[in-house]
N, C-alpha and C. Protein backbone atom coordinates (compact mmCIF):
# COMPACT_ATOMS: atom_id res chain seq x y z
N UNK A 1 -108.11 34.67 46.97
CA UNK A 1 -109.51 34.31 46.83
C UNK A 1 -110.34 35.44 46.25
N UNK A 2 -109.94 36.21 46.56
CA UNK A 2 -111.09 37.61 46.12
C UNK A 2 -110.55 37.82 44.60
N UNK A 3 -109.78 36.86 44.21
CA UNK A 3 -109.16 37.47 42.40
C UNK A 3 -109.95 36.27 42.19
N UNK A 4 -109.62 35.51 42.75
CA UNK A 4 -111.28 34.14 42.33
C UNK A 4 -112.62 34.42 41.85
N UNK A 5 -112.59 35.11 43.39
CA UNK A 5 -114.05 35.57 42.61
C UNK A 5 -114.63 36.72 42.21
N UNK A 6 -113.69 37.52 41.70
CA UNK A 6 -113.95 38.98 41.07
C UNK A 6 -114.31 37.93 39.65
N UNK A 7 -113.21 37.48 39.03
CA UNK A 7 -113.13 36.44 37.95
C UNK A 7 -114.08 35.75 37.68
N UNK A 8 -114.69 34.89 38.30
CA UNK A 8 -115.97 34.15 38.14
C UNK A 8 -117.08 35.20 37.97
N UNK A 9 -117.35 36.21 38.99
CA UNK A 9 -117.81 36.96 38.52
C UNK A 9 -117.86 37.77 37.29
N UNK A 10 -116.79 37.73 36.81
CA UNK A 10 -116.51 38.34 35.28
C UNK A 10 -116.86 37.68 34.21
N UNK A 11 -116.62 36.39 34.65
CA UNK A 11 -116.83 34.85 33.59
C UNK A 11 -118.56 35.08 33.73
N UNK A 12 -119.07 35.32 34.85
CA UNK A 12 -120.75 35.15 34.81
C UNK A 12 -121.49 36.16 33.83
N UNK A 13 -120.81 37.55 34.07
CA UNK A 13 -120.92 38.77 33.28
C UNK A 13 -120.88 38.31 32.54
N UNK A 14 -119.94 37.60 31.43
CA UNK A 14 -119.47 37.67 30.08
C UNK A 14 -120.70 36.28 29.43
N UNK A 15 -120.85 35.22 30.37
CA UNK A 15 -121.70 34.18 30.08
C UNK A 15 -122.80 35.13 29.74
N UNK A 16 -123.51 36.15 30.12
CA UNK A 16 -125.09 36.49 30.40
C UNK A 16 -125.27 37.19 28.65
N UNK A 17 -124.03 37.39 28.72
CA UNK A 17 -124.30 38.21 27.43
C UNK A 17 -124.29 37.43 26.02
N UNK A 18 -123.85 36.34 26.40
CA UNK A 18 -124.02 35.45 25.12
C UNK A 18 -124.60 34.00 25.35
N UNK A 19 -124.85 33.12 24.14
CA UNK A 19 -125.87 32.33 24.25
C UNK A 19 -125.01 30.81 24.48
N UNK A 20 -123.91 30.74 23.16
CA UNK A 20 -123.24 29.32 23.24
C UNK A 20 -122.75 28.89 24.19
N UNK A 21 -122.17 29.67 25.19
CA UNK A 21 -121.63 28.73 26.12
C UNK A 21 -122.10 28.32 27.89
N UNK A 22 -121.65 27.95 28.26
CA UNK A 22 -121.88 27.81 29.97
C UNK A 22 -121.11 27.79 30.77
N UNK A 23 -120.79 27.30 31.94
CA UNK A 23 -120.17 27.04 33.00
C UNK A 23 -120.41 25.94 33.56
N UNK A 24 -119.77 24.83 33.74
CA UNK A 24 -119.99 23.95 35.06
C UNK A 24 -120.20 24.87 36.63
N UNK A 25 -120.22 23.94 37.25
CA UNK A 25 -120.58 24.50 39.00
C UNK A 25 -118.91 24.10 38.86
N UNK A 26 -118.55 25.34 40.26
CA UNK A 26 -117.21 25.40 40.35
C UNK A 26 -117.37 24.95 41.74
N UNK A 27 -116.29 24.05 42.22
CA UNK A 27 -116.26 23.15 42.98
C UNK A 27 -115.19 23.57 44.35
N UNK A 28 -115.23 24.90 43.99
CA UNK A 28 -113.57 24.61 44.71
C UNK A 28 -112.30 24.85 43.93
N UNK A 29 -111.04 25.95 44.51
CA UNK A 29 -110.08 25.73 43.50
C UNK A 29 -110.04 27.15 42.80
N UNK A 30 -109.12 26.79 42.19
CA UNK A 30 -109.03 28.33 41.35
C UNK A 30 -109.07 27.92 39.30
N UNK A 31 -109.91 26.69 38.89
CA UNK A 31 -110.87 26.74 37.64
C UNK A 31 -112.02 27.05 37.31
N UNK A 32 -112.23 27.63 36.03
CA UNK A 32 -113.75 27.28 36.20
C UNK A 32 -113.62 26.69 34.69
N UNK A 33 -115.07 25.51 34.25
CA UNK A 33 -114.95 24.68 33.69
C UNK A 33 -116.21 25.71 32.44
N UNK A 34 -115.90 25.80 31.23
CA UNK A 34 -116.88 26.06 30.62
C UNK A 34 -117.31 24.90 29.18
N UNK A 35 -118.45 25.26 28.90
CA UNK A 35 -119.23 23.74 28.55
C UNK A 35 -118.91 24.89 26.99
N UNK A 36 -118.52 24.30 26.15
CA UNK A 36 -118.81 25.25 24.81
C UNK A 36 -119.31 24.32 23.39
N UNK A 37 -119.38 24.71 22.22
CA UNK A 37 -119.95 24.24 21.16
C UNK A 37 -118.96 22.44 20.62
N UNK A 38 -118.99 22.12 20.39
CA UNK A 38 -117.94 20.90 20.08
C UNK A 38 -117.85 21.20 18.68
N UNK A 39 -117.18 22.16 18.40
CA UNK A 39 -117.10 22.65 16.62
C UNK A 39 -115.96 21.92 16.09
N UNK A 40 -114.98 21.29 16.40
CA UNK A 40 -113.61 20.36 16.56
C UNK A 40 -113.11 19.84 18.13
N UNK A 41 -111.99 18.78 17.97
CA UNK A 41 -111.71 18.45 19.76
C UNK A 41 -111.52 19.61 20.32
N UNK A 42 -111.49 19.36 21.39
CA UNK A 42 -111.01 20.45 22.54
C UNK A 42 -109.51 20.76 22.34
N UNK A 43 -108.80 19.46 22.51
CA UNK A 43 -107.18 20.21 22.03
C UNK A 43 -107.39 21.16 20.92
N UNK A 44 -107.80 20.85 19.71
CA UNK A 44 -107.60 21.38 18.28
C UNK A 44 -108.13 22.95 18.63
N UNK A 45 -109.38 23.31 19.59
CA UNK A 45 -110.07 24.27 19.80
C UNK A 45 -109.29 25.53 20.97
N UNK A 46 -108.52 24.26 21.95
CA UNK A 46 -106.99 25.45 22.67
C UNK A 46 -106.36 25.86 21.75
N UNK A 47 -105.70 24.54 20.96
CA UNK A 47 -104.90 25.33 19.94
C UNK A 47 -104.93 26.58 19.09
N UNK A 48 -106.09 25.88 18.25
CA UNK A 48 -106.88 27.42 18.32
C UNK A 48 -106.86 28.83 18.94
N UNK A 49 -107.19 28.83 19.52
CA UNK A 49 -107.67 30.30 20.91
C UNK A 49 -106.31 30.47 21.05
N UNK A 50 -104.77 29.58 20.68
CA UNK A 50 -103.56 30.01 21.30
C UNK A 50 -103.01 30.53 20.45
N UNK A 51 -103.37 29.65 19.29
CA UNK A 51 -102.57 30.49 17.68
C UNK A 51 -103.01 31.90 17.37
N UNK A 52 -104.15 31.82 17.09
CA UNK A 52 -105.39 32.36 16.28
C UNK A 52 -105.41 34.34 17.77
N UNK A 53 -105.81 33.92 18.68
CA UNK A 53 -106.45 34.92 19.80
C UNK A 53 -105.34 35.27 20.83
N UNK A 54 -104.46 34.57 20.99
CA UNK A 54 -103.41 34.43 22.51
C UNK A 54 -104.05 34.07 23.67
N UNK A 55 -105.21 33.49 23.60
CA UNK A 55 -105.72 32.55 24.50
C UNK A 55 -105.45 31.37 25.17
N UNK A 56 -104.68 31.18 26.01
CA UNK A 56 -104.56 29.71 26.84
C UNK A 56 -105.26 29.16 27.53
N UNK A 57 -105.79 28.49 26.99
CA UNK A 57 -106.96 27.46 28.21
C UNK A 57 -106.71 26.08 27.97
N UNK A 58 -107.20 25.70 28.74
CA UNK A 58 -106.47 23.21 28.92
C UNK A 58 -107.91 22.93 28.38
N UNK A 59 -107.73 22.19 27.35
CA UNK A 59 -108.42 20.66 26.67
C UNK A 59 -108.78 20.41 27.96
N UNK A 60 -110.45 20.08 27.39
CA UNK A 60 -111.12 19.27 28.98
C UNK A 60 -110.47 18.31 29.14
N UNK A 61 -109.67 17.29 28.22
CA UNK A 61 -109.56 16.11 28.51
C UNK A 61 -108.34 15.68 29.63
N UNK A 62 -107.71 17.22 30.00
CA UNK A 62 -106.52 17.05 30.54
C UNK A 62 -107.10 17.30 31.55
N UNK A 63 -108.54 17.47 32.47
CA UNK A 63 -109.26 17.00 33.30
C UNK A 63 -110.41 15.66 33.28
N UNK A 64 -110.12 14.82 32.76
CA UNK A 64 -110.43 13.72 32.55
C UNK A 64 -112.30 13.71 32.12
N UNK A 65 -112.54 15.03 30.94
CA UNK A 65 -113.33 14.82 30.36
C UNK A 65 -113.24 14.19 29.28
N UNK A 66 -114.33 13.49 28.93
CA UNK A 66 -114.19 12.25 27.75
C UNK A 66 -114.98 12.60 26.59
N UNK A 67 -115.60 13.68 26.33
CA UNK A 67 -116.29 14.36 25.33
C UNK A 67 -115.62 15.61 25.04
N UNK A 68 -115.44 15.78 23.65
CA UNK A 68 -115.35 17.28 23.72
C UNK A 68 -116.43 18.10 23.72
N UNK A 69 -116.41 19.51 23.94
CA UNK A 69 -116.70 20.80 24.23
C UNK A 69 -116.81 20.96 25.73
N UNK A 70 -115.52 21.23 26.04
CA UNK A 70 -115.03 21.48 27.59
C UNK A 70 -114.12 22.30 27.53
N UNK A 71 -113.31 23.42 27.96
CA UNK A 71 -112.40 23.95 27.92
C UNK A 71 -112.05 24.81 29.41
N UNK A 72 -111.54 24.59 29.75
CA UNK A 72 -110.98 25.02 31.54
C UNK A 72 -109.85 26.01 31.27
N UNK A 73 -110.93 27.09 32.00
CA UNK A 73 -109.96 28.53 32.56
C UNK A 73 -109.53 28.52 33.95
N UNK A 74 -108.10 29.40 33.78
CA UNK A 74 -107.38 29.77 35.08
C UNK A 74 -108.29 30.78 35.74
N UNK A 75 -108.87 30.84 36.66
CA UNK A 75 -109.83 32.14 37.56
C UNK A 75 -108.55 32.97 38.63
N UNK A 76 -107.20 32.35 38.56
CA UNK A 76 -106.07 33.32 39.45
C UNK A 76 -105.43 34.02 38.21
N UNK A 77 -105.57 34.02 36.89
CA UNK A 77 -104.88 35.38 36.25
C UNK A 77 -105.53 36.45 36.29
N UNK A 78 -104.13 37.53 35.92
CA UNK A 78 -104.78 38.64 36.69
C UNK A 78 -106.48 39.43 35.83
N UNK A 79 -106.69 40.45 36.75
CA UNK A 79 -107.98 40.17 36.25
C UNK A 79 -108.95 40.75 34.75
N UNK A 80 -107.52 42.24 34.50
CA UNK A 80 -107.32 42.62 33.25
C UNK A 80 -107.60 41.34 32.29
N UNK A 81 -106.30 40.66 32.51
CA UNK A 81 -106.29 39.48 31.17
C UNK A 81 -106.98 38.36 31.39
N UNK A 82 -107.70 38.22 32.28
CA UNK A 82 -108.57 37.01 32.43
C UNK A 82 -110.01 37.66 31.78
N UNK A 83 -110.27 39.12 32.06
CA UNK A 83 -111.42 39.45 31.54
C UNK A 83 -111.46 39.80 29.95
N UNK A 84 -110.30 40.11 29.39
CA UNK A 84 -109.83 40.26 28.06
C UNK A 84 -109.92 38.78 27.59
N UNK A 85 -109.00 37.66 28.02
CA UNK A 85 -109.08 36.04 27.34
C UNK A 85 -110.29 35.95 27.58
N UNK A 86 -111.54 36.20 28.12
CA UNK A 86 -112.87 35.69 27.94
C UNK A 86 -113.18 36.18 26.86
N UNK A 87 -113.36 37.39 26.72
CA UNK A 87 -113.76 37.77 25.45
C UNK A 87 -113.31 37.93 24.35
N UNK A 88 -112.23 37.24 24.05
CA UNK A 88 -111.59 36.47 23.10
C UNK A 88 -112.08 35.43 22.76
N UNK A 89 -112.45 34.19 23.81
CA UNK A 89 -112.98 33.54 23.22
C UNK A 89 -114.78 33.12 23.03
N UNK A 90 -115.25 34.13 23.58
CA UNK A 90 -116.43 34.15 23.59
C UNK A 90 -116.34 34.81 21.76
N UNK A 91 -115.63 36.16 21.64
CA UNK A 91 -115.98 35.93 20.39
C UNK A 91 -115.55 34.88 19.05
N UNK A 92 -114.48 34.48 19.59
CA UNK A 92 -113.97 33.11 18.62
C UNK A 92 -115.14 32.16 18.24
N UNK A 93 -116.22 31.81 19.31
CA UNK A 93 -116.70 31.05 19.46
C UNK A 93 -118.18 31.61 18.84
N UNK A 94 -118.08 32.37 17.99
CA UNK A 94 -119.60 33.19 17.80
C UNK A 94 -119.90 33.17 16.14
């Protein structure tokens, strides 16, 4: 739990500093849901971040969002590379 929320905390850090994206309210669990630009689907936009950055994050839709610009991070990797994959794709996304 405390790698939870060092993480979220890191994700909040990294949100403050830029404008495009957000966060859903985290519910519980070890995701957090971020709201981002709908520049292509969400798959096409993991794909992306996986080819392009070495970023892995799940297509909202594989949480039964029905719009794109959703993309769901792991908040239990460790906290080096969870704070590095943010800012990967925060700048992808800029």
């Amino acid at each position: 739990m405390s790698r939870v929320r060092r993480n979220l905390a890191e994700l909040d850090r990294q949100l403050a500093e830029q404008k495009n994206c957000s966060r859903l309210e985290v519910e519980g669990g070890w995701y957090g849901v971020l709201r981002v630009p709908a520049m292509r689907s969400d798959e096409d936009l993991a794909l992306a971040l996986l080819n392009e950055k070495g970023v892995y994050v799940h297509p909202g839709h594989f949480y039964d969002f029905t719009a794109d610009g959703f993309l769901v991070v792991s908040l239990i990797t460790p906290e080096r590379t969870f704070a590095e994959g943010i800012r990967r794709i925060f700048a992808f996304l800029q």
